[in-house]
N, C-alpha and C. Protein backbone atom coordinates (compact mmCIF):
# COMPACT_ATOMS: atom_id res chain seq x y z
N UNK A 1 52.48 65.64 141.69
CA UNK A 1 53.65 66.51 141.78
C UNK A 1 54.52 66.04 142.94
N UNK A 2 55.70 65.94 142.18
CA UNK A 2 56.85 65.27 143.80
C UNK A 2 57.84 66.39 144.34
N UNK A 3 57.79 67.68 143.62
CA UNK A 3 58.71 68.74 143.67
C UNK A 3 57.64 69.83 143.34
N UNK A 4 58.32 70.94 144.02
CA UNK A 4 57.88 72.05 143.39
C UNK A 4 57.60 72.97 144.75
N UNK A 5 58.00 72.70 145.87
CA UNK A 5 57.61 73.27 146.79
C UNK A 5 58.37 74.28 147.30
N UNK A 6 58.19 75.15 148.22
CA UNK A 6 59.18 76.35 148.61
C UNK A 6 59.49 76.05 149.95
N UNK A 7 60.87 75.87 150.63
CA UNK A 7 61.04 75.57 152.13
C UNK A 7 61.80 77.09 152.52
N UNK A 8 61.26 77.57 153.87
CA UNK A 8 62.26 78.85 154.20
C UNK A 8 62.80 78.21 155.66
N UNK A 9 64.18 78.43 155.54
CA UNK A 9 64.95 78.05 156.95
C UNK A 9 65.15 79.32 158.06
N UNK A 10 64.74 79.94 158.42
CA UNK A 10 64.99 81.29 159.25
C UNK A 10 65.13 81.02 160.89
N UNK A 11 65.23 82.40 161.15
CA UNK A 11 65.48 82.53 162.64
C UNK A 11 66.46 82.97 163.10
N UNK A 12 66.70 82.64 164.63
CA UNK A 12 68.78 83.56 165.07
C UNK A 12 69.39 82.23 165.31
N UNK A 13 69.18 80.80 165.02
CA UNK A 13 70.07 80.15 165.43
C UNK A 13 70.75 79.56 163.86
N UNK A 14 71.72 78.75 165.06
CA UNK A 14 72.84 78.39 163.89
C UNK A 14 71.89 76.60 162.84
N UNK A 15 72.60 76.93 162.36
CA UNK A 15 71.82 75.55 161.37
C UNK A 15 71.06 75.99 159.88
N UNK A 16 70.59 77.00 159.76
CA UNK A 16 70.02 77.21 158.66
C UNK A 16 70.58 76.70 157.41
N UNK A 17 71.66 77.58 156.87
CA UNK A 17 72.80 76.91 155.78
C UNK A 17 72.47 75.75 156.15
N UNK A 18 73.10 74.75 157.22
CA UNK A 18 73.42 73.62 157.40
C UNK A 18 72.48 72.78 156.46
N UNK A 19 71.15 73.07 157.28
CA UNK A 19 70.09 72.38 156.76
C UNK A 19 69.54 72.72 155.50
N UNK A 20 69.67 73.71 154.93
CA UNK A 20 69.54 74.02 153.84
C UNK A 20 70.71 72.85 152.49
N UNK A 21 71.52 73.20 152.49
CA UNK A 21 72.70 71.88 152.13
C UNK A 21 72.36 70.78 152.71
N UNK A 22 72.14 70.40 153.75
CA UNK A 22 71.77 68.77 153.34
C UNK A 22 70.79 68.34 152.44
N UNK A 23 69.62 69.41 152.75
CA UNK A 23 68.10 68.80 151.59
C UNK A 23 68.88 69.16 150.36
N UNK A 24 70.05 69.79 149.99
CA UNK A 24 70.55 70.35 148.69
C UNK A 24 71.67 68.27 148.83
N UNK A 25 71.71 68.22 149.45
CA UNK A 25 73.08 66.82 149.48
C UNK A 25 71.65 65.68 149.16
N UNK A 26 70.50 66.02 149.84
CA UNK A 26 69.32 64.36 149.83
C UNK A 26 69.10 64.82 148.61
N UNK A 27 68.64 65.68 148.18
CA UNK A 27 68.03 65.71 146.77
C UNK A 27 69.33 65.54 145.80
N UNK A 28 70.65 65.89 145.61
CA UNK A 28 71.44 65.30 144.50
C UNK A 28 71.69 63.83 144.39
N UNK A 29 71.63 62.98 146.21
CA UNK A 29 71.60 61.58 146.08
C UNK A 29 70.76 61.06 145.81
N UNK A 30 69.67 61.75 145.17
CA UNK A 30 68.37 60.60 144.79
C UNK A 30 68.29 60.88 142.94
N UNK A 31 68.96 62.05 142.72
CA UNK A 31 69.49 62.15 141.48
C UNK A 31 68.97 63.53 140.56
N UNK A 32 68.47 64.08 141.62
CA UNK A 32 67.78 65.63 141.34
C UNK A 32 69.02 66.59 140.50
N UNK A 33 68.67 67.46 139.81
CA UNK A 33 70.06 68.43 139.72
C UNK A 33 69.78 69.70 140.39
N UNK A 34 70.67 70.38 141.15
CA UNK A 34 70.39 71.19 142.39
C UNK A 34 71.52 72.31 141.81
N UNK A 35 70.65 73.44 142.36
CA UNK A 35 71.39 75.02 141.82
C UNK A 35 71.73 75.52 143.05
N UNK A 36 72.71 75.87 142.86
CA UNK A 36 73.30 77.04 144.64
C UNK A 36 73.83 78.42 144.74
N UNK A 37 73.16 79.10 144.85
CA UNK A 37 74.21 80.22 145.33
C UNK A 37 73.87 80.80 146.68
N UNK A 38 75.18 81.41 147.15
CA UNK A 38 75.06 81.84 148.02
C UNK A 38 75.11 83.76 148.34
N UNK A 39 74.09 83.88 148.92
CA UNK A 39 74.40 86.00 148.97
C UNK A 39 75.18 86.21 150.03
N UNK A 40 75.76 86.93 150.08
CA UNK A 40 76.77 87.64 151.71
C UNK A 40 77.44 86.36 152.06
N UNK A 41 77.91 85.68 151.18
CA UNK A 41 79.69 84.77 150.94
C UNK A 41 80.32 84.90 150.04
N UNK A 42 81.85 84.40 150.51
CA UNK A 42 82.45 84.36 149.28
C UNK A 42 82.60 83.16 148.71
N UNK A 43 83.39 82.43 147.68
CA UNK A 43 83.29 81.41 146.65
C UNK A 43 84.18 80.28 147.46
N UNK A 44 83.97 80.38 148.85
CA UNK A 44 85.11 79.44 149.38
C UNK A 44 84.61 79.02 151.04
N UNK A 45 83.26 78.87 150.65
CA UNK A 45 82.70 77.88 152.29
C UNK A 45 83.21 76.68 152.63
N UNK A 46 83.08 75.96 153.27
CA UNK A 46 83.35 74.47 153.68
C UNK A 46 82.67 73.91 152.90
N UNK A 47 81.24 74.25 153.45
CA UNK A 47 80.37 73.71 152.51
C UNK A 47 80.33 73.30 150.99
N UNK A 48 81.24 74.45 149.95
CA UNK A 48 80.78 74.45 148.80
C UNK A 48 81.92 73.43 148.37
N UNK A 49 83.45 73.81 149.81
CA UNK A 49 84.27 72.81 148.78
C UNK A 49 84.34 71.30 148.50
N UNK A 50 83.24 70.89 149.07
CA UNK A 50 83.08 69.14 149.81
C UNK A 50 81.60 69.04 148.01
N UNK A 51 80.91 69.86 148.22
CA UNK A 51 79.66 69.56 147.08
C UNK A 51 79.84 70.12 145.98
N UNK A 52 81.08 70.97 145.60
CA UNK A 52 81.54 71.17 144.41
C UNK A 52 82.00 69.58 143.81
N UNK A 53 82.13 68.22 143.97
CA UNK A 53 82.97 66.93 143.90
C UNK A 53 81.56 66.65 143.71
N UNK A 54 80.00 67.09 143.74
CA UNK A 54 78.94 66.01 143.51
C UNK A 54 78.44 66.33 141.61
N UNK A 55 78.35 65.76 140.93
CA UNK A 55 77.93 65.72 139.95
C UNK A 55 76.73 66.80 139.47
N UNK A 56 75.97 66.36 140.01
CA UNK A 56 74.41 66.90 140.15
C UNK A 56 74.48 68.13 140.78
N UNK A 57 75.14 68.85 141.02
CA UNK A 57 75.12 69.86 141.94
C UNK A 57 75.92 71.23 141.53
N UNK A 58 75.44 71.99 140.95
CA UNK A 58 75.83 73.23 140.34
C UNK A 58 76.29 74.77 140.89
N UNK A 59 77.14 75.35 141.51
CA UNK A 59 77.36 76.57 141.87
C UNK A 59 77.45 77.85 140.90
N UNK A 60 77.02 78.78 141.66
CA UNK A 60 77.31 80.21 140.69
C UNK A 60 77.90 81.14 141.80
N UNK A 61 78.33 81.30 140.95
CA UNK A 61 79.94 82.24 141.78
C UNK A 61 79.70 83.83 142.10
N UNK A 62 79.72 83.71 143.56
CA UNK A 62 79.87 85.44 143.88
C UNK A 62 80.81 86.09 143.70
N UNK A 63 80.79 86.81 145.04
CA UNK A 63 82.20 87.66 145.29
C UNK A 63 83.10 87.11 145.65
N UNK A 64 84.27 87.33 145.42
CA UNK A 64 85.59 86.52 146.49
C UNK A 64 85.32 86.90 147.17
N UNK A 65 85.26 88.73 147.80
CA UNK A 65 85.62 88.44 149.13
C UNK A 65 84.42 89.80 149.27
N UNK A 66 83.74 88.90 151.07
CA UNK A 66 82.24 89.88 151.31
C UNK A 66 82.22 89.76 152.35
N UNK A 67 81.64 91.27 153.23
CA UNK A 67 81.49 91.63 154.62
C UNK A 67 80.17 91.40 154.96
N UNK A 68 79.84 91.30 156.23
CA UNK A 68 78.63 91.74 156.78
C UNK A 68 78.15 93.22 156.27
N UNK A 69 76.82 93.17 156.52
CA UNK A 69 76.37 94.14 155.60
C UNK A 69 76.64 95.70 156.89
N UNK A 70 76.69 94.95 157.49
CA UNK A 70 76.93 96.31 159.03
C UNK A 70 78.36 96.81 158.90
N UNK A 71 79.38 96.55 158.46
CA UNK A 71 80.58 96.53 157.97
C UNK A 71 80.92 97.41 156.74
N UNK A 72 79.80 97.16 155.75
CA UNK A 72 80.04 98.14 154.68
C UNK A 72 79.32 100.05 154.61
N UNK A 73 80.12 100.44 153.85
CA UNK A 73 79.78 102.03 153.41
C UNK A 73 78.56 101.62 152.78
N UNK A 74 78.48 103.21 152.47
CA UNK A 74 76.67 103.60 151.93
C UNK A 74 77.17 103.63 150.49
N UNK A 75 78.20 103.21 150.01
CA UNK A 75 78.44 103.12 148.37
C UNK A 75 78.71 102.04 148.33
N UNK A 76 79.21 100.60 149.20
CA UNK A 76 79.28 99.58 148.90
C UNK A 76 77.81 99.12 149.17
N UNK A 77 77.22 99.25 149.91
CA UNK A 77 75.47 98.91 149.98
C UNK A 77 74.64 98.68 148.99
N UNK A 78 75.11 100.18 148.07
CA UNK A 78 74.43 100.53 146.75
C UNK A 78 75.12 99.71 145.82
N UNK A 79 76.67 99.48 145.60
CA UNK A 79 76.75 98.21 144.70
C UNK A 79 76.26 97.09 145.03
N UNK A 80 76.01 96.74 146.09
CA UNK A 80 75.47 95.17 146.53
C UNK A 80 74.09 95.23 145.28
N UNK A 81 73.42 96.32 146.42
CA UNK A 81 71.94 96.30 145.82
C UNK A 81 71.84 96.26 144.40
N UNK A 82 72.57 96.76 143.60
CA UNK A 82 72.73 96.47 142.01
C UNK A 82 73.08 95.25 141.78
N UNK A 83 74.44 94.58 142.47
CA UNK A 83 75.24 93.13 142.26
C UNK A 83 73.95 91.88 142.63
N UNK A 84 73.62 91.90 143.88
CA UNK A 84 72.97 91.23 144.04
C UNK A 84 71.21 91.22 143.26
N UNK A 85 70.93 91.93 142.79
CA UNK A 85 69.52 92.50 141.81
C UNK A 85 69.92 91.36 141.11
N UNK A 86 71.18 91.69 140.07
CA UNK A 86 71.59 90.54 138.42
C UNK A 86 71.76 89.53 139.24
N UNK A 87 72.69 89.31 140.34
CA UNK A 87 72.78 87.66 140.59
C UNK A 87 71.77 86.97 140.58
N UNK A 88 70.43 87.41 141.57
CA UNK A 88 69.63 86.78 141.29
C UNK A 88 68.50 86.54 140.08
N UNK A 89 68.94 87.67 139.38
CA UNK A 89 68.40 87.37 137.64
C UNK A 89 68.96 86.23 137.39
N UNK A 90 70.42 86.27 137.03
CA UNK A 90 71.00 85.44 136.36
C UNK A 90 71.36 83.84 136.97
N UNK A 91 70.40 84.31 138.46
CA UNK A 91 70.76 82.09 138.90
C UNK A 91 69.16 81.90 138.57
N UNK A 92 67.98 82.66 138.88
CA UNK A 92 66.78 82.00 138.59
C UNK A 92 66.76 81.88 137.21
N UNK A 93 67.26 83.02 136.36
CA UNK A 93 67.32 82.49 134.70
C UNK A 93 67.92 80.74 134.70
N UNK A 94 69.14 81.10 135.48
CA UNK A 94 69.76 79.47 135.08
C UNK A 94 68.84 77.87 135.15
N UNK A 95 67.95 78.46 136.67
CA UNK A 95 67.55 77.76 137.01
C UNK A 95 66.36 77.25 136.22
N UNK A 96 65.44 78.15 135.19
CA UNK A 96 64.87 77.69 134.49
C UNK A 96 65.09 77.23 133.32
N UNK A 97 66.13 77.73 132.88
CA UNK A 97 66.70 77.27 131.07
C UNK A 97 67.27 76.04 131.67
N UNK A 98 68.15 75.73 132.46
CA UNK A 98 68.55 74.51 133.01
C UNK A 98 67.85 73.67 133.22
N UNK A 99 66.74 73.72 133.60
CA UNK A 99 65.71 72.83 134.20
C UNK A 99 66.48 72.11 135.30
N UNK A 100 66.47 72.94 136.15
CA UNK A 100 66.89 72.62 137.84
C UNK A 100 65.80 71.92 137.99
N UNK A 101 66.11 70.90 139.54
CA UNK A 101 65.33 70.10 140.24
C UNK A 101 64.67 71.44 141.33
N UNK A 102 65.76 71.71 141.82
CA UNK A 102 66.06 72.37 143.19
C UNK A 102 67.15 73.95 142.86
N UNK A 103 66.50 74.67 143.75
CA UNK A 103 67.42 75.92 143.97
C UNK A 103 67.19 76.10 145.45
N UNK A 104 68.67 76.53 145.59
CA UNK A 104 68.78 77.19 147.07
C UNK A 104 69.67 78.65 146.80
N UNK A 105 69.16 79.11 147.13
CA UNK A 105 69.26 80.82 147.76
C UNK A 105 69.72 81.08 148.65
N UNK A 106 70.79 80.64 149.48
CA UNK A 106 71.45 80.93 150.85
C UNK A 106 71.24 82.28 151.54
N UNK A 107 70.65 82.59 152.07
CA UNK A 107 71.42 83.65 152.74
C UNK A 107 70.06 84.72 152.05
N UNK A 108 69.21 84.50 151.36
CA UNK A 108 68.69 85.10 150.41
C UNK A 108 67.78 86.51 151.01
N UNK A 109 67.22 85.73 152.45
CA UNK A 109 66.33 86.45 153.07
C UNK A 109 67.70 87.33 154.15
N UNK A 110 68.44 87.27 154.32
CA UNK A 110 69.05 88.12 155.35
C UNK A 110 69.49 89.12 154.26
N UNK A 111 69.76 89.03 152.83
CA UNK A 111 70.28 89.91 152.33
C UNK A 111 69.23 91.27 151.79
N UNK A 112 67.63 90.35 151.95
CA UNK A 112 66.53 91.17 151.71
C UNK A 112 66.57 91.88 153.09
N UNK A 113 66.45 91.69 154.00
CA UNK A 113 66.79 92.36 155.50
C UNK A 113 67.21 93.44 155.57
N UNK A 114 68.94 93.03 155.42
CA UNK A 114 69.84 93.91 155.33
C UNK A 114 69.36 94.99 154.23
N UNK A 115 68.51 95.16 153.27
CA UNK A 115 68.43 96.03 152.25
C UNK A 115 69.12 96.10 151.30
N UNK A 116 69.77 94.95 150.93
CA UNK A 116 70.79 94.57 149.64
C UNK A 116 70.59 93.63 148.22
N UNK A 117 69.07 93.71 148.53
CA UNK A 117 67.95 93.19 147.52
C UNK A 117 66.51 93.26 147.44
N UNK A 118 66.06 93.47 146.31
CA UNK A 118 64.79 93.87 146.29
C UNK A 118 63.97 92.68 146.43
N UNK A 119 63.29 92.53 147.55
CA UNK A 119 62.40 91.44 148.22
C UNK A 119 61.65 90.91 146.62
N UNK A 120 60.67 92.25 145.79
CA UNK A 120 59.82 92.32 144.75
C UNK A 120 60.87 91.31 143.82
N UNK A 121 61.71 91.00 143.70
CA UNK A 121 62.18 90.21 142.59
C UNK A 121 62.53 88.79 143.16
N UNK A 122 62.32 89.01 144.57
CA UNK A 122 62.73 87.20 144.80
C UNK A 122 60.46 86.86 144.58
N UNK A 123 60.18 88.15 145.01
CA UNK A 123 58.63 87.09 145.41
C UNK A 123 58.27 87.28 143.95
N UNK A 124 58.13 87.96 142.89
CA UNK A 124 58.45 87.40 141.52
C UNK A 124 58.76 86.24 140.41
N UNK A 125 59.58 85.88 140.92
CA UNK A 125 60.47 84.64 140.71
C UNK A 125 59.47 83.93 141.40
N UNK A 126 59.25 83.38 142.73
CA UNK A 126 58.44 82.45 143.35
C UNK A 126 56.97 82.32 143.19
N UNK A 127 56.50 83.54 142.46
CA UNK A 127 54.80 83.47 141.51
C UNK A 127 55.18 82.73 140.46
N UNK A 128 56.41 83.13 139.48
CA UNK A 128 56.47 82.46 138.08
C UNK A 128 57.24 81.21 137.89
N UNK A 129 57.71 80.70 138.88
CA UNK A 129 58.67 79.94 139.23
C UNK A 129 58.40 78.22 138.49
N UNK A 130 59.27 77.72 137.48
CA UNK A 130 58.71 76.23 137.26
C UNK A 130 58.04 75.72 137.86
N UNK A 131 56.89 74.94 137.37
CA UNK A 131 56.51 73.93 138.61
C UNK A 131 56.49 73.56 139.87
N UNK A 132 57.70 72.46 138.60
CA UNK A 132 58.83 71.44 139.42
C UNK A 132 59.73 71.47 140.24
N UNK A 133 60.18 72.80 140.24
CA UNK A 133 61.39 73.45 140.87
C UNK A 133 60.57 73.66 142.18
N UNK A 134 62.10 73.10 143.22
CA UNK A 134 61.83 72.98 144.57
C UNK A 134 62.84 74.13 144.97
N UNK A 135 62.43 75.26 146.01
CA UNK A 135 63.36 76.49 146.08
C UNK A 135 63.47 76.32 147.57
N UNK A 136 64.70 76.70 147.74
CA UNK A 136 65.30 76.86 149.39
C UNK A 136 65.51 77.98 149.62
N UNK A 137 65.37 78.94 150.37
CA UNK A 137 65.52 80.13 151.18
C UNK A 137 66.00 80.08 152.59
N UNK A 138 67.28 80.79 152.44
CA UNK A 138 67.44 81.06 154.06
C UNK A 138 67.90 82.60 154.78
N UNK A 139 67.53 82.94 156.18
CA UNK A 139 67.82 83.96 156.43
C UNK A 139 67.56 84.28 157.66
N UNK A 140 67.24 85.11 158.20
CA UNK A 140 66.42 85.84 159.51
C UNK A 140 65.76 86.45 158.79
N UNK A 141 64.51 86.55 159.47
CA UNK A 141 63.16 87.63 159.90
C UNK A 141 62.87 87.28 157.96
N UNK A 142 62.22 86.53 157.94
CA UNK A 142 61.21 86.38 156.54
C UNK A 142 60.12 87.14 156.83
N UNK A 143 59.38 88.23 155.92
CA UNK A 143 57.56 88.89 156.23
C UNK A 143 57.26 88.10 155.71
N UNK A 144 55.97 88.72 156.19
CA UNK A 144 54.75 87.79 155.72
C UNK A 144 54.33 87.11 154.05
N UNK A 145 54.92 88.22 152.88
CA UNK A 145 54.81 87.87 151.57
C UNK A 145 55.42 86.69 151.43
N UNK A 146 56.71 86.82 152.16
CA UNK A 146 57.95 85.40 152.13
C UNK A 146 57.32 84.02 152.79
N UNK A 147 56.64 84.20 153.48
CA UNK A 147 56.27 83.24 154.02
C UNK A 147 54.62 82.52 153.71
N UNK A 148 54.21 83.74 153.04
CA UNK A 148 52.58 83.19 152.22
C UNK A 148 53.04 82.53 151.18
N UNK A 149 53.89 82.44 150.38
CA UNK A 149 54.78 81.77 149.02
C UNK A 149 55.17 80.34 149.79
N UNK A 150 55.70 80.36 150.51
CA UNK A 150 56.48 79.27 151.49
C UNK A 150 55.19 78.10 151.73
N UNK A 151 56.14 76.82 151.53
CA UNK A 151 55.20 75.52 152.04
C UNK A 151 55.70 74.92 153.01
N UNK A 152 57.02 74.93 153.44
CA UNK A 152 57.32 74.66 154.73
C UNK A 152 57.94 76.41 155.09
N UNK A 153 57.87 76.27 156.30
CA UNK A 153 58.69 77.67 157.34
C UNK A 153 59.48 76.64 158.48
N UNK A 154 60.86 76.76 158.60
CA UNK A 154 61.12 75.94 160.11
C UNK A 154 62.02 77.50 160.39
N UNK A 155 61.42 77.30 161.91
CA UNK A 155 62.60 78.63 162.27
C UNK A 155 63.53 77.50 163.68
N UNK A 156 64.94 78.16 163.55
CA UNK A 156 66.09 77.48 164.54
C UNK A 156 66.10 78.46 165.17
N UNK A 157 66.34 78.62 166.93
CA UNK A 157 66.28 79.13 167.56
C UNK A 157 67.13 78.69 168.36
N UNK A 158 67.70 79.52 168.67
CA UNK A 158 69.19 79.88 169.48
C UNK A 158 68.65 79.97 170.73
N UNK A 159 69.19 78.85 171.69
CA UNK A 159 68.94 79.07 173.27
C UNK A 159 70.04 79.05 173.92
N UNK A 160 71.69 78.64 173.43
CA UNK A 160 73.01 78.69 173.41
C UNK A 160 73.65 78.85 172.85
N UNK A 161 74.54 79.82 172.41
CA UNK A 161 75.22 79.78 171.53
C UNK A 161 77.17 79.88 171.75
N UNK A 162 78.11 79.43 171.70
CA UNK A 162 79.23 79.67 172.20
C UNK A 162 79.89 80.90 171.43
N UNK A 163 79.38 81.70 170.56
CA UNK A 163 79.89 83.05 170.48
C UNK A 163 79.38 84.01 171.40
N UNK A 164 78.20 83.89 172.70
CA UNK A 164 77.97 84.26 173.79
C UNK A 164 79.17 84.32 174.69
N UNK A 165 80.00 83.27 174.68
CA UNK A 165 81.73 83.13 175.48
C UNK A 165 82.33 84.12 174.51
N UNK A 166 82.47 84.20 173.83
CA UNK A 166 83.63 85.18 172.79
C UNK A 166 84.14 84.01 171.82
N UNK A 167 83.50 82.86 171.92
CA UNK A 167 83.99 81.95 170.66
C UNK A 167 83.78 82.43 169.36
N UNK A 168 84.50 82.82 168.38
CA UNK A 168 84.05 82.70 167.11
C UNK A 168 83.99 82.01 166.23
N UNK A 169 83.51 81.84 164.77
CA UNK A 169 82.97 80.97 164.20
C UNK A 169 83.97 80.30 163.96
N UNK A 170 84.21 79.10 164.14
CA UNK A 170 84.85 78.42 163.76
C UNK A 170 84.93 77.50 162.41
N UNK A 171 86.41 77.77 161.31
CA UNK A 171 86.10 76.53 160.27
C UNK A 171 85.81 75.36 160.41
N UNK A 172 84.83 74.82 159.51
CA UNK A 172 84.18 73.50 159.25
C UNK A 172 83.29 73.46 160.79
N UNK A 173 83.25 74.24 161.22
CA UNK A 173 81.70 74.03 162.77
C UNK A 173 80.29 75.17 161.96
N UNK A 174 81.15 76.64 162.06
CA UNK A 174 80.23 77.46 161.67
C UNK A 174 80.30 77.94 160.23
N UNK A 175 81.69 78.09 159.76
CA UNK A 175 82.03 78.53 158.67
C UNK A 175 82.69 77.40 157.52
């Protein structure tokens, strides 16, 4: 078996996404076909508009436009938690009728966090999960279920960060 493994990127520092998309950029250059979505973004990262141009490399489309989850009402919460439930039906469906190489889940575990998805349907998916299929997860604070599924764990850890100055994220650095 050359695939099939589960990597989780977590922690408070910056890089997760990052690194999550590059193993999503090494695996389309070796000729893998790679699934992406992202939870708590909208359809217009840096990221997506540079690897939308790779062949091999497939997006599924959120929201246009999405807040931090600290930001929203107790009725936008409750649509997430419904919205985001089907999204992730409908990208792991893809991902198996497709016969993906690779899926990445951006953001997947902060949105289980936040309470805007039911943890029980991502660790679901990762019992019944193809093989072959290599899955990416990223977020803060993965439990323990998330991480007994998991074959690599790397956590990034923030020992500087320049939004400590009042910098904010900046396009194409953070965003």
């Amino acid at each position: 078996m050359t695939t099939g493994l589960v990597h989780i990127y977590c922690g408070n520092g910056k890089g997760k996404t990052t690194t999550g998309m590059g193993l999503c950029t090494r695996a389309a250059g070796y000729g893998y076909s790679v699934l992406i979505y992202q939870f708590m973004k909208n359809n217009k990262t840096s990221e997506r508009k540079i690897l939308e141009v790779v062949d091999n490399i497939t997006w599924i489309n959120g929201l246009d436009q999405e807040k931090f989850s600290f930001q929203m009402t107790e009725e936008e919460k409750a649509e997430r938690r419904v919205f985001y439930g089907e999204q992730l039906k409908k990208v792991t469906k893809e991902a198996v009728d497709g016969d993906y190489d690779v899926l990445f889940l951006d953001e997947s575990i902060y949105t289980i966090r936040a309470g805007l998805l039911d943890e029980q349907l991502l660790l679901d998916f990762l019992d019944h999960k193809p093989e072959k299929l290599e899955v990416i997860l990223t977020g803060q604070g993965p439990d323990e279920e998330l991480i007994k599924r998991a074959d690599y764990v790397s956590e990034i850890c923030m020992r500087k960060h320049p939004y400590e100055k009042g910098i904010p994220a900046r396009p194409g650095i953070e965003r």
